[in-house]
C-alpha atoms as a PDB file:
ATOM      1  CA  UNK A   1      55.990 360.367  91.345  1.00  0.00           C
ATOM      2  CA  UNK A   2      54.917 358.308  88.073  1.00  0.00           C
ATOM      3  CA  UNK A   3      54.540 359.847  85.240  1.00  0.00           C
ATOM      4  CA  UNK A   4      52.303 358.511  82.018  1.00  0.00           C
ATOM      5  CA  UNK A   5      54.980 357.700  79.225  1.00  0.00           C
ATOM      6  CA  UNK A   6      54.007 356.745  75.590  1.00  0.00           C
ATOM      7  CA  UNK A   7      55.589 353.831  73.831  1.00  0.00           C
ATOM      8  CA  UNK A   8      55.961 353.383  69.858  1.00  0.00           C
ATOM      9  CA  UNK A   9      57.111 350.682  68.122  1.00  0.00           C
ATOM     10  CA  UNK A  10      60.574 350.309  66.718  1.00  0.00           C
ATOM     11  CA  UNK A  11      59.638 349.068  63.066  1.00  0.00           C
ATOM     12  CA  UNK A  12      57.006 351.167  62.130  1.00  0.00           C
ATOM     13  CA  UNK A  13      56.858 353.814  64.512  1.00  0.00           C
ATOM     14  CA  UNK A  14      53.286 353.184  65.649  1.00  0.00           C
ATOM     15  CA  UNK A  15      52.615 354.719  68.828  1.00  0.00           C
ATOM     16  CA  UNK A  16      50.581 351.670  70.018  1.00  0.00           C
ATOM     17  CA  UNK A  17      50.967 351.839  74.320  1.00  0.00           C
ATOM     18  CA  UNK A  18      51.051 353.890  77.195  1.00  0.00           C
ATOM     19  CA  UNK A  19      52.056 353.219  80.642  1.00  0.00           C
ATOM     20  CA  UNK A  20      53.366 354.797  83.860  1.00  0.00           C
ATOM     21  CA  UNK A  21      56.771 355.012  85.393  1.00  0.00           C
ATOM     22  CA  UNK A  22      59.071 356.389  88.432  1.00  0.00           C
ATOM     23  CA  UNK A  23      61.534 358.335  86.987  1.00  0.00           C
ATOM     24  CA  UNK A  24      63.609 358.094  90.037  1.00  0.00           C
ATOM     25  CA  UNK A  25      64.294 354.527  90.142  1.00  0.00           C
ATOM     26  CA  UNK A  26      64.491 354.248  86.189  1.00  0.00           C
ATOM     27  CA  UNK A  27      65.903 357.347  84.300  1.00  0.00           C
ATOM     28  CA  UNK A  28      66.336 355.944  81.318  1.00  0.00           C
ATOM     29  CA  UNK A  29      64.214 355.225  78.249  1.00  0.00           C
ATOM     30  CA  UNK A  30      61.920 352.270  79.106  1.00  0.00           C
ATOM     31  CA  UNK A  31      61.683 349.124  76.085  1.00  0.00           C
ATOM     32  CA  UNK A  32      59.280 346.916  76.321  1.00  0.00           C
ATOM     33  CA  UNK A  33      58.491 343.629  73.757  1.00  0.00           C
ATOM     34  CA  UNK A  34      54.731 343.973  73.044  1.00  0.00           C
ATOM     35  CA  UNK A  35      52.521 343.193  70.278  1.00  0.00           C
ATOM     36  CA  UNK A  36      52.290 345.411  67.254  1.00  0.00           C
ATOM     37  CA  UNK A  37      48.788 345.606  65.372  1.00  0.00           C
ATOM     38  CA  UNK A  38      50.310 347.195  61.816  1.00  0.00           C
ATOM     39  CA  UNK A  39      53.162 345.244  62.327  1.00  0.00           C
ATOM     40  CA  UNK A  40      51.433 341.695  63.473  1.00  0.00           C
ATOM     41  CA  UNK A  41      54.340 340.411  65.315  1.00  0.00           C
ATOM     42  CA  UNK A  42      56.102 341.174  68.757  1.00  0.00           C
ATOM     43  CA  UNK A  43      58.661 343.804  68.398  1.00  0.00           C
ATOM     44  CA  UNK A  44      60.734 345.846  70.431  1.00  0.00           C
ATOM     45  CA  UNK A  45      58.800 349.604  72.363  1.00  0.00           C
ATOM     46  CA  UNK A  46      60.322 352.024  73.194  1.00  0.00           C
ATOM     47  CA  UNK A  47      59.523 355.310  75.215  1.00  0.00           C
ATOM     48  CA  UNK A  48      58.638 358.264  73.156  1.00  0.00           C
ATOM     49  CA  UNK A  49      57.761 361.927  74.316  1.00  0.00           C
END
């Protein structure tokens, strides 16, 4: 079952993202390099609530 996760970014704490993913096969927190808009650089994403 996936399940629709949110992702922020690590600098500003813009939740920019959201994706889905199988919680069996990855239990942990998902981080992801993406772009940032407030930020205007690739940084680091990770999974938020």
């Amino acid at each position: 079952m996936r399940d629709i996760i949110t992702l922020a970014c690590t600098d500003c704490k813009n939740r920019n993202y959201t994706t889905t993913k199988n919680k069996k096969t990855t239990p942990d927190k998902l981080e992801l390099k993406k772009f940032c808009n407030c930020c205007r650089k690739h940084t680091n994403h990770k999974e938020t609530k």
